[in-house]
C-alpha atoms as a PDB file:
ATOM      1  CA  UNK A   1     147.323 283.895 155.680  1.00  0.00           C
ATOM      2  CA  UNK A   2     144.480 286.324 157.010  1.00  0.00           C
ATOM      3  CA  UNK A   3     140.977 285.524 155.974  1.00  0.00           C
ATOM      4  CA  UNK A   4     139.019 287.829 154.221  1.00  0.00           C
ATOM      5  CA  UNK A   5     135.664 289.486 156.211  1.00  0.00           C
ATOM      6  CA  UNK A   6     133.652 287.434 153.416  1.00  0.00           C
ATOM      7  CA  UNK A   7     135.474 284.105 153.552  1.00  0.00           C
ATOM      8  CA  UNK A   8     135.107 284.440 157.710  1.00  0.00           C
ATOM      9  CA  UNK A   9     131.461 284.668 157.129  1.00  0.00           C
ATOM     10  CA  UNK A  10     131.193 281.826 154.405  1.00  0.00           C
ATOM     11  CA  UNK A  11     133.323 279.684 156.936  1.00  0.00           C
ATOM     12  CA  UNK A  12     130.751 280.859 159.888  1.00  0.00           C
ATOM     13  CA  UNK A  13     127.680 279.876 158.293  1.00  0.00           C
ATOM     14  CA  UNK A  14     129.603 276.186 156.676  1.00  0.00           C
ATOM     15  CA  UNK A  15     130.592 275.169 160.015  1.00  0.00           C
ATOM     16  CA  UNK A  16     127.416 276.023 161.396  1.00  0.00           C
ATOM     17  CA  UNK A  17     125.252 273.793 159.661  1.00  0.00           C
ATOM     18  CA  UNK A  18     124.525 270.271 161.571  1.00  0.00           C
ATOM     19  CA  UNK A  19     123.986 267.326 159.329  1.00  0.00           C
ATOM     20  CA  UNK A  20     122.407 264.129 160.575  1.00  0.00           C
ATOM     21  CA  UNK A  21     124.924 261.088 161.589  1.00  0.00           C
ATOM     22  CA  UNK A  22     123.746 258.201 159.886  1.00  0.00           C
ATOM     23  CA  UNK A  23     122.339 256.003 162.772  1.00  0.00           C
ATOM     24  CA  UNK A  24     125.072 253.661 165.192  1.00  0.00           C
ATOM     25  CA  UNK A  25     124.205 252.002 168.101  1.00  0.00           C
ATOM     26  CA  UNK A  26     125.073 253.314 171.414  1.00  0.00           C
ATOM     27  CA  UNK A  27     128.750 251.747 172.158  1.00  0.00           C
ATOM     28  CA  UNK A  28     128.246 252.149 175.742  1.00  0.00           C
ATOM     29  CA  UNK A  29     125.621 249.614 175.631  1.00  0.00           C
ATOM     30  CA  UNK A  30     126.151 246.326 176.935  1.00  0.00           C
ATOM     31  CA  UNK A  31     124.289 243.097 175.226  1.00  0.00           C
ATOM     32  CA  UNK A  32     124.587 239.683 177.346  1.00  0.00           C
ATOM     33  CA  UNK A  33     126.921 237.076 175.292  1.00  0.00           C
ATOM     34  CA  UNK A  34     125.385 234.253 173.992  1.00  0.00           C
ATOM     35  CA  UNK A  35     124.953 230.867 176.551  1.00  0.00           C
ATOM     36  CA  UNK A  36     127.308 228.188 175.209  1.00  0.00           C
ATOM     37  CA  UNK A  37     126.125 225.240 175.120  1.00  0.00           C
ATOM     38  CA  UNK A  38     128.939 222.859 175.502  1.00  0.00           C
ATOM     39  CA  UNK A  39     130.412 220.058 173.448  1.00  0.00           C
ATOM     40  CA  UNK A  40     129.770 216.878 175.612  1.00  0.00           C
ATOM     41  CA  UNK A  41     126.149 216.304 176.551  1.00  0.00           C
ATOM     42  CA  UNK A  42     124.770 218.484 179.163  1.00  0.00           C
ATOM     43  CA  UNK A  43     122.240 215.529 180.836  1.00  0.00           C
ATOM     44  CA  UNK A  44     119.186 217.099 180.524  1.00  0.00           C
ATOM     45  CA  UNK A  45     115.722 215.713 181.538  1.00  0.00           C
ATOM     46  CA  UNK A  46     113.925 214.923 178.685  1.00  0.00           C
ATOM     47  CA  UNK A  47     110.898 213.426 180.758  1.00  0.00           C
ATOM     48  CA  UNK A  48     108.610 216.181 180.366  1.00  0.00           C
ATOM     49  CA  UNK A  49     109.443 216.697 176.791  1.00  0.00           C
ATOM     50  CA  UNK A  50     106.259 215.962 174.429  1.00  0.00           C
ATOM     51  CA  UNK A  51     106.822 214.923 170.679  1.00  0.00           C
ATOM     52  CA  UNK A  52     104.804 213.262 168.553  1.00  0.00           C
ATOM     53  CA  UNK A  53     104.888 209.347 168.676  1.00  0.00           C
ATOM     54  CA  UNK A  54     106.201 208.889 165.250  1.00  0.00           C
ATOM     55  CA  UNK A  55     109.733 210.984 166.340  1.00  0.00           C
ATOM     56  CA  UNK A  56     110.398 208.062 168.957  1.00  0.00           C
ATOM     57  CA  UNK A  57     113.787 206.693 168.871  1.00  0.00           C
ATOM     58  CA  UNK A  58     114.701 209.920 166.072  1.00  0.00           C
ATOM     59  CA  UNK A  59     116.825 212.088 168.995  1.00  0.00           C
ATOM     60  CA  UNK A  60     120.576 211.469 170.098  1.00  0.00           C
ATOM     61  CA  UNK A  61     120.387 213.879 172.937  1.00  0.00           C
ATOM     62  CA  UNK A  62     118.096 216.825 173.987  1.00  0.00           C
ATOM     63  CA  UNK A  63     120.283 220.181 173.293  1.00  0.00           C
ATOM     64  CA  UNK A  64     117.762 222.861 174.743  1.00  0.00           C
ATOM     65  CA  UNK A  65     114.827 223.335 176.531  1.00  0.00           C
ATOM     66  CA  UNK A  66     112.018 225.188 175.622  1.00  0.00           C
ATOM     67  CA  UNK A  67     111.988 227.195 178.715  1.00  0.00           C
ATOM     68  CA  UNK A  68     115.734 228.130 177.853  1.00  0.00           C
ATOM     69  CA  UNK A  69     114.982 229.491 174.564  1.00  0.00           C
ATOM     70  CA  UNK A  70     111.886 231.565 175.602  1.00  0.00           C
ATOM     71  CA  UNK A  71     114.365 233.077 178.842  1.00  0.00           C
ATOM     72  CA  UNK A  72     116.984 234.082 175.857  1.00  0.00           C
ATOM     73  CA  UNK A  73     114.710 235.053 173.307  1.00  0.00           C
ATOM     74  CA  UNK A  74     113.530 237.924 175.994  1.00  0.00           C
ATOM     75  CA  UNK A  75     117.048 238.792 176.701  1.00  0.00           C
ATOM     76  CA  UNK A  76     117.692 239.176 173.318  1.00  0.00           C
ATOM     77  CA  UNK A  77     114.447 241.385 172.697  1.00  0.00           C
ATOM     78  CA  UNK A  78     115.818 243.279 175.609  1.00  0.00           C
ATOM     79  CA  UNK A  79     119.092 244.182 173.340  1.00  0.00           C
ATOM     80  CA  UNK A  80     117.349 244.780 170.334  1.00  0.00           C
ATOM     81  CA  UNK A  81     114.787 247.347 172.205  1.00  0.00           C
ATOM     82  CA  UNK A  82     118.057 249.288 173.803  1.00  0.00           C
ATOM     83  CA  UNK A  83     119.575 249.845 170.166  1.00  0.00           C
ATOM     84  CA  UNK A  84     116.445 250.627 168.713  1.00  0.00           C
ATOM     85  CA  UNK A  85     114.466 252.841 171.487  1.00  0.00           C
ATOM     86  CA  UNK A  86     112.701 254.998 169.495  1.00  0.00           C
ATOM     87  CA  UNK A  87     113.185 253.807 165.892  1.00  0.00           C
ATOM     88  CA  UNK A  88     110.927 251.265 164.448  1.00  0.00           C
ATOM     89  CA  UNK A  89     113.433 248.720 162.503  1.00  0.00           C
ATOM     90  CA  UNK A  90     111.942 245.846 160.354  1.00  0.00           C
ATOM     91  CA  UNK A  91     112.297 242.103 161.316  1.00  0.00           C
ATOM     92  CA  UNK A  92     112.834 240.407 158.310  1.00  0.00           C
ATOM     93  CA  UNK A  93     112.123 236.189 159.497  1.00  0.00           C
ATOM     94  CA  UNK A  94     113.872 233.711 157.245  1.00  0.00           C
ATOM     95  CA  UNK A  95     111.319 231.511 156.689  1.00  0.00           C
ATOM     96  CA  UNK A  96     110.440 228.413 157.401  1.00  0.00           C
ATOM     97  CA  UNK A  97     113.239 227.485 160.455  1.00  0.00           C
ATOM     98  CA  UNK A  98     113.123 230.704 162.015  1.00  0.00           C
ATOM     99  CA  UNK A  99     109.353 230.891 162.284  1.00  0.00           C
ATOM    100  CA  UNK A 100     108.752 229.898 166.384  1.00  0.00           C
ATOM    101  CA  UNK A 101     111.863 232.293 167.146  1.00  0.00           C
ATOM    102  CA  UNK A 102     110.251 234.984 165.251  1.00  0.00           C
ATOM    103  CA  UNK A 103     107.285 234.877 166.810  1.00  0.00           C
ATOM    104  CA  UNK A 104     108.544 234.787 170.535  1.00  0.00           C
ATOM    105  CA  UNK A 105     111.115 237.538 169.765  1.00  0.00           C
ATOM    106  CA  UNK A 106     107.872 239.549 168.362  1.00  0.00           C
ATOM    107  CA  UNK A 107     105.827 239.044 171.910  1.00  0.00           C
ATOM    108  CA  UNK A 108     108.772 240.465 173.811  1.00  0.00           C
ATOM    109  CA  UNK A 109     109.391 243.166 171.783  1.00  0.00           C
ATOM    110  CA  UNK A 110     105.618 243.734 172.200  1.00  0.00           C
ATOM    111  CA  UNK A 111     106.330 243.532 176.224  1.00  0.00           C
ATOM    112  CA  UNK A 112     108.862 245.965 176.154  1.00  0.00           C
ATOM    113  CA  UNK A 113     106.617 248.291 173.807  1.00  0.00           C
ATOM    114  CA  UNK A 114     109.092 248.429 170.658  1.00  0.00           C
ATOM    115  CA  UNK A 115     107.690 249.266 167.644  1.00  0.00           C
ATOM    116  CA  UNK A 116     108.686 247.415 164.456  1.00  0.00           C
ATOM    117  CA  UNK A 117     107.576 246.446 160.861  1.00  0.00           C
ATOM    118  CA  UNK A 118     107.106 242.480 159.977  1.00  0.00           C
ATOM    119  CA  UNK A 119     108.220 240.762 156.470  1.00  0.00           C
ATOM    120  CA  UNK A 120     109.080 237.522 155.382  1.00  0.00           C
ATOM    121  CA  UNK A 121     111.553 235.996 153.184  1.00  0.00           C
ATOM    122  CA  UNK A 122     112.362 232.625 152.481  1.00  0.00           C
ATOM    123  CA  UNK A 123     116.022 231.394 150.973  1.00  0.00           C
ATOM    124  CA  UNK A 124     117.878 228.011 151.232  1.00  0.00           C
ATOM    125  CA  UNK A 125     121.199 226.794 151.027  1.00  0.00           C
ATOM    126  CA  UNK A 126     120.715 223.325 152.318  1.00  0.00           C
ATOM    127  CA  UNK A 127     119.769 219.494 151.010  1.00  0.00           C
ATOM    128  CA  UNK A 128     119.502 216.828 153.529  1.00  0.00           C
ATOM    129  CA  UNK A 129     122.753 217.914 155.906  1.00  0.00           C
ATOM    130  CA  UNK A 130     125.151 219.822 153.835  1.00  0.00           C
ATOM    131  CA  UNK A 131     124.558 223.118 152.257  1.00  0.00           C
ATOM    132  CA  UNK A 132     124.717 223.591 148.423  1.00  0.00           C
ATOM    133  CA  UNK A 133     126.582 226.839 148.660  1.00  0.00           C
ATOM    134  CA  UNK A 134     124.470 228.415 146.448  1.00  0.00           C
ATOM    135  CA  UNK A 135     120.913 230.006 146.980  1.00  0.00           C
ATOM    136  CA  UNK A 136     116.913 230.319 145.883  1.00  0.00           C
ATOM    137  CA  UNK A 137     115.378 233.295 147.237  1.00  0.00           C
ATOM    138  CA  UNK A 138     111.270 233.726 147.758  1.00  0.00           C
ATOM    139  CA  UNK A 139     109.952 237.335 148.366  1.00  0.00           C
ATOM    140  CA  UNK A 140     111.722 239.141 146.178  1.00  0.00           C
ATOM    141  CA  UNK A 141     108.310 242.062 146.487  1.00  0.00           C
ATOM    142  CA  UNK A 142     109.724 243.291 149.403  1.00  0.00           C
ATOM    143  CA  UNK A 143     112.402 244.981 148.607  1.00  0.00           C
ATOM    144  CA  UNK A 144     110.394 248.057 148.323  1.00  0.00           C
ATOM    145  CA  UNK A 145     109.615 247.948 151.671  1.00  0.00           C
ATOM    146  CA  UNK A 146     113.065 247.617 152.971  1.00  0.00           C
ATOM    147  CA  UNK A 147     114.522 250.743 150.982  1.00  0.00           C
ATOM    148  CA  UNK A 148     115.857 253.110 154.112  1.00  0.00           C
ATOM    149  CA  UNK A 149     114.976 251.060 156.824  1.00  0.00           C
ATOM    150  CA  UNK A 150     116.710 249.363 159.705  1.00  0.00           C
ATOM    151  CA  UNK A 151     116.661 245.612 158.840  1.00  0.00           C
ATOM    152  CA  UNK A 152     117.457 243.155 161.559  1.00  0.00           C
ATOM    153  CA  UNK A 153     117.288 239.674 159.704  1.00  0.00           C
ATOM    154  CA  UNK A 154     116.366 237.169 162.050  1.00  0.00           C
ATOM    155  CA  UNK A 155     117.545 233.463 161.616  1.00  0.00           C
ATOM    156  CA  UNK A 156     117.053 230.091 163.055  1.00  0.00           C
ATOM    157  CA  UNK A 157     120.640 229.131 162.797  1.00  0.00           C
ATOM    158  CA  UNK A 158     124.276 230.727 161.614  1.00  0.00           C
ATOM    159  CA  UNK A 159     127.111 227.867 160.821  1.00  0.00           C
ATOM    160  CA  UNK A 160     128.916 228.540 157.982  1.00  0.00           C
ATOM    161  CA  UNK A 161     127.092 231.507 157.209  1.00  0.00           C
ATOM    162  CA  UNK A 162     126.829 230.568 153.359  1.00  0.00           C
ATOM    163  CA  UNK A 163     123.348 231.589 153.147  1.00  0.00           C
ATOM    164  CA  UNK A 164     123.293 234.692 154.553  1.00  0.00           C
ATOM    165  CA  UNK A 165     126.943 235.979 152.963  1.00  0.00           C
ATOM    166  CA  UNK A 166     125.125 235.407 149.877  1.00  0.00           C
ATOM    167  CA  UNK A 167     121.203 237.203 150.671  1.00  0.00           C
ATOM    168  CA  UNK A 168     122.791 240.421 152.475  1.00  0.00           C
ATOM    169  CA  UNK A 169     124.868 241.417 149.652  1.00  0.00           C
ATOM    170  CA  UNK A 170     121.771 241.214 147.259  1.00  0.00           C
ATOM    171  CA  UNK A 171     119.652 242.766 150.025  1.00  0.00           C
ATOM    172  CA  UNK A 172     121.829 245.582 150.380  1.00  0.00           C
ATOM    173  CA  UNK A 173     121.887 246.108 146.335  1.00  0.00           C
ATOM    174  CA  UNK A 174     118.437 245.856 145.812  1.00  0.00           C
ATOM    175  CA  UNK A 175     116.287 246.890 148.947  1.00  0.00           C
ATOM    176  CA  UNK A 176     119.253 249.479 149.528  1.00  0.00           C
ATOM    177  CA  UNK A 177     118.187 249.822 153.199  1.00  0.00           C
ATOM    178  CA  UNK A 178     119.557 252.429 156.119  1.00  0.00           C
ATOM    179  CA  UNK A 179     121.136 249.300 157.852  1.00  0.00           C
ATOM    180  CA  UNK A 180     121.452 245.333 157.942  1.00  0.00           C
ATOM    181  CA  UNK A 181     121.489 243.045 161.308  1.00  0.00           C
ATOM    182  CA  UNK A 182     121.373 239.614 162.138  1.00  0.00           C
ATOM    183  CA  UNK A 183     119.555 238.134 165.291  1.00  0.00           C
ATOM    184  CA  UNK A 184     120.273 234.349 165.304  1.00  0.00           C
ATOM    185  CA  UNK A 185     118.619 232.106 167.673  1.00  0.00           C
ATOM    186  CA  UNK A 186     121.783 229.589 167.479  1.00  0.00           C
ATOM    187  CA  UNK A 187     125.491 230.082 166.218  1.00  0.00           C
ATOM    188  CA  UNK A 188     127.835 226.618 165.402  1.00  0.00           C
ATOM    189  CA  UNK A 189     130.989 226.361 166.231  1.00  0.00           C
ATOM    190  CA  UNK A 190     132.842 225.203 163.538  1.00  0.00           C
ATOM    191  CA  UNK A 191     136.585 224.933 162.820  1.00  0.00           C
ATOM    192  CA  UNK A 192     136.347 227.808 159.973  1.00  0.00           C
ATOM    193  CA  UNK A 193     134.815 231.097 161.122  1.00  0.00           C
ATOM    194  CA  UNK A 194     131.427 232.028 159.745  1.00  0.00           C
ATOM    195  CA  UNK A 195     131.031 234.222 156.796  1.00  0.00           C
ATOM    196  CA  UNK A 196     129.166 236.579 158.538  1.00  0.00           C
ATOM    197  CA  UNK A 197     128.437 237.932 162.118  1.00  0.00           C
ATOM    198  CA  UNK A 198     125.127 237.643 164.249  1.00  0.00           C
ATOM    199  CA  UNK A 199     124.998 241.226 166.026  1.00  0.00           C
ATOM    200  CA  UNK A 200     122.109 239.395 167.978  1.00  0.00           C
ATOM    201  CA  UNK A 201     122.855 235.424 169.411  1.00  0.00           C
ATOM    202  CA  UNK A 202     120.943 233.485 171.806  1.00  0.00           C
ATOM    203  CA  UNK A 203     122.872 230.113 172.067  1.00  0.00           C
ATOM    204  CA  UNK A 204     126.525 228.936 170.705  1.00  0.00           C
ATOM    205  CA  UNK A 205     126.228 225.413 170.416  1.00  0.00           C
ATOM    206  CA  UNK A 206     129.013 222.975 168.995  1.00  0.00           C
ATOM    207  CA  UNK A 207     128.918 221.175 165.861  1.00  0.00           C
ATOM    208  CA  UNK A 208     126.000 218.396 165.897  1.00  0.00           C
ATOM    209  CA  UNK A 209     123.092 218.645 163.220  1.00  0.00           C
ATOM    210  CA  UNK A 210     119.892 219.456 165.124  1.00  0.00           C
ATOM    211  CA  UNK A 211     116.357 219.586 165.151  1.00  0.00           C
ATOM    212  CA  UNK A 212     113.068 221.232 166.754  1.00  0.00           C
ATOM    213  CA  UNK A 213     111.808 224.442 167.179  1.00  0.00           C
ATOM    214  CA  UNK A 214     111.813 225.078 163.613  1.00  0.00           C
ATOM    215  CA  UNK A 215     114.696 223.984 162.913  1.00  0.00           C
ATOM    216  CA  UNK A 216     114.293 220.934 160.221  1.00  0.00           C
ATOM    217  CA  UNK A 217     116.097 217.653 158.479  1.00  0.00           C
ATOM    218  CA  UNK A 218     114.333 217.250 155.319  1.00  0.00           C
ATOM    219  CA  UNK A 219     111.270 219.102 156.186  1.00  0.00           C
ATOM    220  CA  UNK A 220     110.446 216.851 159.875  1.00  0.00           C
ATOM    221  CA  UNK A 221     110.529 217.917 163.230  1.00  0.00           C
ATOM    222  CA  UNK A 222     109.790 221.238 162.712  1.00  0.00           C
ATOM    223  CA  UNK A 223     106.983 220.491 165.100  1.00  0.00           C
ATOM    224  CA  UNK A 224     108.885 220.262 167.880  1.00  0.00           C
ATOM    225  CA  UNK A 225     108.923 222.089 171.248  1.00  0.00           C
ATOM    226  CA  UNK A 226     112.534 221.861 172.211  1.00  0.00           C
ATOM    227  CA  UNK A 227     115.770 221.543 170.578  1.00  0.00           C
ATOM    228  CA  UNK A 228     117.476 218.303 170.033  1.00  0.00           C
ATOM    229  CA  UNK A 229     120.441 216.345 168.514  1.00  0.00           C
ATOM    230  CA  UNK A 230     119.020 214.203 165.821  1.00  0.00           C
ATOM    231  CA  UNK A 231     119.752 210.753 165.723  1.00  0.00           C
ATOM    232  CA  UNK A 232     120.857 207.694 162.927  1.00  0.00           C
ATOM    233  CA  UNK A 233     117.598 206.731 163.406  1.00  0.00           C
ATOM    234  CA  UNK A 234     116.058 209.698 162.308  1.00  0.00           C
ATOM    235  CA  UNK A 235     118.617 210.577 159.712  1.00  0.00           C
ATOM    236  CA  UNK A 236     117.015 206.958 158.026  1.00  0.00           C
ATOM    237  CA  UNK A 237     113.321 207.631 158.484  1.00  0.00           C
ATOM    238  CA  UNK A 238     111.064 207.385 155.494  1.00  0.00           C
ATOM    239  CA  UNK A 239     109.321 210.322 155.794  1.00  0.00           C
ATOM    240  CA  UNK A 240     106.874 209.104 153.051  1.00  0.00           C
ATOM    241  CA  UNK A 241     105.440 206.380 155.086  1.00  0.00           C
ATOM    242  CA  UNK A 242     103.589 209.544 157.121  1.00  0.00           C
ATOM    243  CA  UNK A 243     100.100 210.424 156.243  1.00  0.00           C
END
């Protein structure tokens, strides 16, 4: 069937208007996998490690090093910079655990001149070692300031991903941004799959309950430098006999 001269024209002028792609990153762009860490102790030097006195005895084994996390934390900035060249996404830190990530991921990003916005949000999942499976959420003035922006959540730790399965959904709802990613400093490897999936990973380690860099058991050893495996001994402390 033969178009009339008037449809040809409407078609013309439909087919000739461009509307904007909602924003993808570039598939031909190549991030660096995370470093596994593996199951049986890797034998690292803990000799030049420097904790306060009152953690002796409270470590199994040392996990990571400080200088490996700042190393991956700039590779990581490097990835986030190559997806986001040009477009200023916000970090969103989960506080408190992911606070020393946050703040090294920031600096590189700063090195590599990527713009961004900074907010904070604190939610929990977790008593002692287990989490409760459900949620408390802190911050909830923010979600203003999401609304059409690229969010790239950045986390301490993904396991079971209970936490964040739970926050994105509301995120999304509520702050009703252009985009949600995670950047995770460590994933676990557990038997069941995570709920969700870190776009952004630094380390896969296996399934031990650690400690450091952030990273806390009932509110100690956030204060550390590096990343360890707690111990019995630490699992027992009495944190109230502290000053």
């Amino acid at each position: 069937r033969r178009l009339s001269f008037k449809q040809n024209e409407l078609y013309r002028i439909v087919t000739s208007i461009v509307l904007p792609l909602p924003y993808e990153a570039p598939t031909n762009t190549i991030m660096a996998d995370p470093i596994i860490i593996p199951d049986d102790s890797r034998s690292l030097d803990a000799s030049d490690c420097l904790y306060p006195s009152e953690y002796e005895g409270h470590f199994s084994t040392l996990m990571i090093k400080r200088e490996e996390i700042i190393d991956r934390t700039t590779a990581l900035a490097k990835d986030i910079h190559n997806h986001y060249k040009g477009r200023r996404p916000v970090l969103l830190c989960v506080l408190k655990g992911a606070s020393p990530f946050y703040q090294h991921l920031l600096e590189a990003l700063q090195d590599l001149r990527q713009g961004y916005y900074m907010e904070f949000l604190r939610v929990s999942s977790y008593e002692g070692t287990s989490t409760t499976g459900n949620i408390t959420i802190e911050g909830e003035k923010l979600y203003k300031d999401l609304k059409g922006k690229d969010v790239i959540i950045v986390e301490d730790i993904v396991d079971t991903g209970t936490t964040l399965s739970l926050l994105i959904p509301i995120l999304r709802k509520k702050a009703e941004p252009k985009s949600i990613e995670i950047c995770s400093l460590l994933t676990k490897r557990l038997e069941e799959p995570a709920k969700v999936d870190a776009k952004y990973v630094g380390f896969s380690i296996p399934n031990h309950f650690i400690i450091g860099y952030g990273l806390d058991y009932n509110e100690l050893y956030r204060d550390l430098k590096d990343i360890w495996v707690i111990s019995q001994q630490g699992i027992d402390f009495d944190a109230s006999t502290l000053d």
